[in-house]
N, C-alpha and C. Protein backbone atom coordinates (compact mmCIF):
# COMPACT_ATOMS: atom_id res chain seq x y z
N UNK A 1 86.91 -38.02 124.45
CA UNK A 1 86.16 -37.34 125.48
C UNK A 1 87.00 -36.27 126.16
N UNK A 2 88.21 -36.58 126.55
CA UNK A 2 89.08 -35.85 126.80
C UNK A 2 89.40 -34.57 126.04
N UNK A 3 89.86 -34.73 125.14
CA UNK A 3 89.97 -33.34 123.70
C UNK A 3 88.48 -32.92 124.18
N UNK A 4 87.25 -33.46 124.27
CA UNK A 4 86.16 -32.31 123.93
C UNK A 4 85.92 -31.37 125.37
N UNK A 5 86.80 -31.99 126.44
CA UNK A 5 86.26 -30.87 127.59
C UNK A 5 87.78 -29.90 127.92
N UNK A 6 88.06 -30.43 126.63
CA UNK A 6 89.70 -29.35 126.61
C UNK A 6 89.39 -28.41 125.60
N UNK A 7 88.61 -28.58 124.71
CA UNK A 7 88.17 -27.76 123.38
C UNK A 7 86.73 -26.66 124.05
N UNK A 8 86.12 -27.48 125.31
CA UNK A 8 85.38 -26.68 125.86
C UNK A 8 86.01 -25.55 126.65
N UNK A 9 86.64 -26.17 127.27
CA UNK A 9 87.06 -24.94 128.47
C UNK A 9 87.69 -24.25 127.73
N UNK A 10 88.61 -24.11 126.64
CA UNK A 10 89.20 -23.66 125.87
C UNK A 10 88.33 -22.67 125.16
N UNK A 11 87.18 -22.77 124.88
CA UNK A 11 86.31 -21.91 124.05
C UNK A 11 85.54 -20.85 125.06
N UNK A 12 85.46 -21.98 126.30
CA UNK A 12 84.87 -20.58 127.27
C UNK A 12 85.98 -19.71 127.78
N UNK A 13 87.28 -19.91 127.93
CA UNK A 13 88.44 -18.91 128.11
C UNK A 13 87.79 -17.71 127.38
N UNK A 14 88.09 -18.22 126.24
CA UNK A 14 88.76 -17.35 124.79
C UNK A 14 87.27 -16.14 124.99
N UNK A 15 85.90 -16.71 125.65
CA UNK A 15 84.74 -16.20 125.65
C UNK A 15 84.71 -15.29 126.19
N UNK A 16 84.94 -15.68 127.54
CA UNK A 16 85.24 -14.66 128.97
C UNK A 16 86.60 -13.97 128.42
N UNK A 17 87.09 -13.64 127.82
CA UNK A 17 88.22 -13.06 127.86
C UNK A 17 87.63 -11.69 126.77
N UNK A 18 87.07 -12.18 125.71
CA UNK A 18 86.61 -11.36 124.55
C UNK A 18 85.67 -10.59 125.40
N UNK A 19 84.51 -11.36 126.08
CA UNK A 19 83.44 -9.99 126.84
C UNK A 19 84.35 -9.39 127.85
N UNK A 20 85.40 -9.35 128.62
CA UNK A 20 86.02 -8.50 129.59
C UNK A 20 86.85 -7.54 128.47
N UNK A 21 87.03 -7.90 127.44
CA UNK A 21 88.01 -6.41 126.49
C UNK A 21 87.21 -6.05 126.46
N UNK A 22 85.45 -6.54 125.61
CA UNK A 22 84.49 -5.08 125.08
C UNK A 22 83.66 -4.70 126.14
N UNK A 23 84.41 -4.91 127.20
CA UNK A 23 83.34 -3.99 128.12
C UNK A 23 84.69 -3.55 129.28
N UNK A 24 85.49 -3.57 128.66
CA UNK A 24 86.71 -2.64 129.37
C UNK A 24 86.82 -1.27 128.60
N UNK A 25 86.95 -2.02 127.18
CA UNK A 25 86.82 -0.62 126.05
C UNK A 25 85.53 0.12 125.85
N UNK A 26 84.52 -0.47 126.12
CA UNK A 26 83.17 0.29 126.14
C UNK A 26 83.08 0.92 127.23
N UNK A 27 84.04 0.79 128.48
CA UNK A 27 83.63 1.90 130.02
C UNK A 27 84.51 3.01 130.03
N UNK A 28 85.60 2.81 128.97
CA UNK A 28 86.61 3.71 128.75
C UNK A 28 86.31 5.18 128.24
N UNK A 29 86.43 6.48 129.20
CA UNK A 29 85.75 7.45 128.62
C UNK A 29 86.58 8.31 129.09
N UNK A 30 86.64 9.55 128.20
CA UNK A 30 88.04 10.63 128.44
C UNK A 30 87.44 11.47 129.70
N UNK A 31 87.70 11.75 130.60
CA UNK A 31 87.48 12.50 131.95
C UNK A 31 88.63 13.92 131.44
N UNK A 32 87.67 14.94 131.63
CA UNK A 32 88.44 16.33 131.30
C UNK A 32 88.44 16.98 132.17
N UNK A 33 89.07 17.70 132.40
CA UNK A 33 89.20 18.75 133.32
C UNK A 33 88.18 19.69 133.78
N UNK A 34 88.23 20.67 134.85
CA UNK A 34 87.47 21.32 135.15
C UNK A 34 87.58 22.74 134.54
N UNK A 35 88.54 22.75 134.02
CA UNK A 35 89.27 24.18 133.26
C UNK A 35 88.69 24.26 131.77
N UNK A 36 89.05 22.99 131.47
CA UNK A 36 88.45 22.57 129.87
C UNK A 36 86.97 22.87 130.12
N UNK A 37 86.28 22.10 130.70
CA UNK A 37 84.68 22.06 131.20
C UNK A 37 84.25 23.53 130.63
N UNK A 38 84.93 24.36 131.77
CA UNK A 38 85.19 25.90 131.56
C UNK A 38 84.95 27.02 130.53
N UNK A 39 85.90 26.51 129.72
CA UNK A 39 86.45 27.02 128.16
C UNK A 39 85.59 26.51 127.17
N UNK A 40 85.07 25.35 127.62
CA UNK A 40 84.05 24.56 126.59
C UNK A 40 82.83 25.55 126.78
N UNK A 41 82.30 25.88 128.26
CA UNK A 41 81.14 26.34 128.13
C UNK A 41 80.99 27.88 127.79
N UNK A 42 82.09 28.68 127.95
CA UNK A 42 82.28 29.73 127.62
C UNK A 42 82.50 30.12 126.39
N UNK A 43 83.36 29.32 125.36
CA UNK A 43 83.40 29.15 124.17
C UNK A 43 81.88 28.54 123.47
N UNK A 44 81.25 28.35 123.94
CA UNK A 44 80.18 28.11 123.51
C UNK A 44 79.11 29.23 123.67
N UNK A 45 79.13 29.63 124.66
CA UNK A 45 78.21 31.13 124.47
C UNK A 45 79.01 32.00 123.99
N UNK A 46 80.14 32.34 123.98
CA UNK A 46 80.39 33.12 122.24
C UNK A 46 80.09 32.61 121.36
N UNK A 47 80.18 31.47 120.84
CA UNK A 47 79.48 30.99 119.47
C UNK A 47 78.05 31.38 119.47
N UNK A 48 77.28 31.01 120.64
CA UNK A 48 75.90 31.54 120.40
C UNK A 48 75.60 32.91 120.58
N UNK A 49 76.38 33.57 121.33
CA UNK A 49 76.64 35.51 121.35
C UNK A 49 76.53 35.70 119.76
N UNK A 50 77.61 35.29 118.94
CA UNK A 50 78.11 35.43 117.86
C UNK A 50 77.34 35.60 116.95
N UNK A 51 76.74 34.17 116.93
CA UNK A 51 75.57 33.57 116.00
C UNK A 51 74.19 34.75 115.60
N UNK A 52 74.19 34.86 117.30
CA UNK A 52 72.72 35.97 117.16
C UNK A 52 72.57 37.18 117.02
N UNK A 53 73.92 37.31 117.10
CA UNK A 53 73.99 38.78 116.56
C UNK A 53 74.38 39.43 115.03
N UNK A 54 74.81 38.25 114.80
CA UNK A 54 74.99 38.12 113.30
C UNK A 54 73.70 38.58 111.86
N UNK A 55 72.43 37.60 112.82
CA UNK A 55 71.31 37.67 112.62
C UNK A 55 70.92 38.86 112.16
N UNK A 56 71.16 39.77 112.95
CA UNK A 56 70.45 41.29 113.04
C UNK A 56 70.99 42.36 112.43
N UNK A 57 71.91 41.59 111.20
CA UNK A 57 72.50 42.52 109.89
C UNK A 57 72.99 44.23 110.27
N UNK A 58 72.87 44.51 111.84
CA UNK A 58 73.60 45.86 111.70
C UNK A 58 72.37 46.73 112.34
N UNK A 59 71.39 46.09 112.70
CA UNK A 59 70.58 47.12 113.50
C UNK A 59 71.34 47.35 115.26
N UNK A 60 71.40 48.41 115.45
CA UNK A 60 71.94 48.44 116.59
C UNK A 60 71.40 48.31 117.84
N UNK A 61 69.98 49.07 118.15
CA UNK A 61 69.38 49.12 118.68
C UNK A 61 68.77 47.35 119.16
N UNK A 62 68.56 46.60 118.29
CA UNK A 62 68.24 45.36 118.39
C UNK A 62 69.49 44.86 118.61
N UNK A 63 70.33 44.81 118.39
CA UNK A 63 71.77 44.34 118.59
C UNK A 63 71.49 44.47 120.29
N UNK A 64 71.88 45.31 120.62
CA UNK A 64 71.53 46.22 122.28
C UNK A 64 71.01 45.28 122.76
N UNK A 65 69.72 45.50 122.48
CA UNK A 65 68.61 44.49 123.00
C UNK A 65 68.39 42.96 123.19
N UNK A 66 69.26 42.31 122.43
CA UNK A 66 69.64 40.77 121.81
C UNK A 66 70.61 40.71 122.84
N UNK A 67 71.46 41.37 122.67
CA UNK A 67 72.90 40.79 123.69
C UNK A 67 72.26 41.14 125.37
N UNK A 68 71.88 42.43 125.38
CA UNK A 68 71.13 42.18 127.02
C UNK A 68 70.74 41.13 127.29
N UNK A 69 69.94 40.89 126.76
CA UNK A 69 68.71 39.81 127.05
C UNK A 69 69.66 38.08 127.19
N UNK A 70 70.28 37.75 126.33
CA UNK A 70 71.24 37.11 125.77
C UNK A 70 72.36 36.98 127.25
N UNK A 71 73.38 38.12 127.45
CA UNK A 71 74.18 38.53 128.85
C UNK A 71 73.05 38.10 130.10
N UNK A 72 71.65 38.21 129.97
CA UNK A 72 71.19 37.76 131.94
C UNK A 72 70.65 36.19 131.25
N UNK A 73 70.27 35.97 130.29
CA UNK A 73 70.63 34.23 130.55
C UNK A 73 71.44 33.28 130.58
N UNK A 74 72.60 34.05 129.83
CA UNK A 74 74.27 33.55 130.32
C UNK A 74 74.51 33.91 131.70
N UNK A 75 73.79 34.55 132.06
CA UNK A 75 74.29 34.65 133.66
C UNK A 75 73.22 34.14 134.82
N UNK A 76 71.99 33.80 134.44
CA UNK A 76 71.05 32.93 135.12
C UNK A 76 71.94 31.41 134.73
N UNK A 77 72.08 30.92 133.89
CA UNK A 77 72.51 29.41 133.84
C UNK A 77 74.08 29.39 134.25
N UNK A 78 75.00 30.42 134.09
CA UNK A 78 76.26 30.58 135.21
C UNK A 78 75.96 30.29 136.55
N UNK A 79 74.89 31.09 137.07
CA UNK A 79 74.57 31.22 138.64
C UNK A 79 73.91 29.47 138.69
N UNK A 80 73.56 28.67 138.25
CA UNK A 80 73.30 27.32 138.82
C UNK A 80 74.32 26.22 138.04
N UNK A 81 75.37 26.84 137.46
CA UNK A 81 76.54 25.89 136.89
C UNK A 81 77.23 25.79 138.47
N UNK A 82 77.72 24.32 138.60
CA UNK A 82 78.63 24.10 139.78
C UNK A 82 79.81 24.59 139.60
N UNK A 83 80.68 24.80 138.49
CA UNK A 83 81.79 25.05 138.15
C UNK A 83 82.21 26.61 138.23
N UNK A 84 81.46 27.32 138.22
CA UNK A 84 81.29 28.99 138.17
C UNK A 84 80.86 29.10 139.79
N UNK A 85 82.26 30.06 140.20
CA UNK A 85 81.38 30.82 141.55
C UNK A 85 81.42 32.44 140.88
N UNK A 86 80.77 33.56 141.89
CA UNK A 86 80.43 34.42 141.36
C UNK A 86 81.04 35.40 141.06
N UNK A 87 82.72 35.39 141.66
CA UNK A 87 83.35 36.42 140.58
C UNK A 87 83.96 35.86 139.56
N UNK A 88 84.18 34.48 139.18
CA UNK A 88 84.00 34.20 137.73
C UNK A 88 83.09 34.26 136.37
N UNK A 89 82.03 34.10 137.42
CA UNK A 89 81.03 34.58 136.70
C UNK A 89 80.52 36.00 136.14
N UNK A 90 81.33 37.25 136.70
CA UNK A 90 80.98 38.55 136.31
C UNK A 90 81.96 38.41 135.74
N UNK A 91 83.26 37.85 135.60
CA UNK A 91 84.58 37.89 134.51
C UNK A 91 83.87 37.27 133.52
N UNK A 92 83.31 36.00 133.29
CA UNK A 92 82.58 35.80 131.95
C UNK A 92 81.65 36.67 131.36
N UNK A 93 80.53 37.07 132.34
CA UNK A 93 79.89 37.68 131.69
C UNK A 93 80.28 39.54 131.33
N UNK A 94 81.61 40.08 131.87
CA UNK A 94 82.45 41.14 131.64
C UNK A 94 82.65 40.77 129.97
N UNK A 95 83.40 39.80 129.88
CA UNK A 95 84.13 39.30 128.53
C UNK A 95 83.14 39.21 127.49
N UNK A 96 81.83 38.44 127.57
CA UNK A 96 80.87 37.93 126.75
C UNK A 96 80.56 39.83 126.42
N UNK A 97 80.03 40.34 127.40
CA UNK A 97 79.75 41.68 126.74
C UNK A 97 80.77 42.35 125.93
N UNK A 98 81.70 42.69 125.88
CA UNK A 98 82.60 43.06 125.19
C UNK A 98 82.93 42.35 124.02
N UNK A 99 82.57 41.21 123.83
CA UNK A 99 83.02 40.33 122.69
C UNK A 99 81.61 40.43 121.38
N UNK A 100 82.01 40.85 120.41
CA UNK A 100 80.90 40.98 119.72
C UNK A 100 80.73 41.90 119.38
């Protein structure tokens, strides 16, 4: 009788111990910077700058027209990003125009 409430408590240890690792390792999540944040989202509308202009094989005029259009909704979703105040935001969208 003895051994079986030593083999018990023993099994609920080992229990409680296994659910506190996978839910230590399951809350574990990389926290990045605000700089990275940054570079991530900016590097990402050049990829999509990139992308769409690619599209338009060399017409210029549509080129023009694509990246305008393209430059004030990168800069409508800048203006309600928390991370962008507004002379960062004319430095991105300075750069985004020129790039491409």
């Amino acid at each position: 009788m003895d051994v079986e409430i030593i083999f018990s408590f023993f099994a609920i240890v080992v229990l409680i111990v296994v659910i506190v690792i996978t839910f230590k390792q399951a809350n574990t999540n990389q926290v990045r910077s605000k700089a990275n944040k940054k570079i991530d989202i900016v590097d990402g509308y050049k990829k999509r700058l990139r992308d769409e202009l690619l599209l338009l094989d060399g017409d210029q005029e549509a080129i023009k027209n694509k990246k305008s259009a393209l430059l004030k909704e990168f800069n409508m979703e800048l203006s309600r990003n928390i991370f962008f105040d507004k002379d960062e935001i004319r430095k991105v969208i300075l750069e985004l125009s020129q790039y491409a």
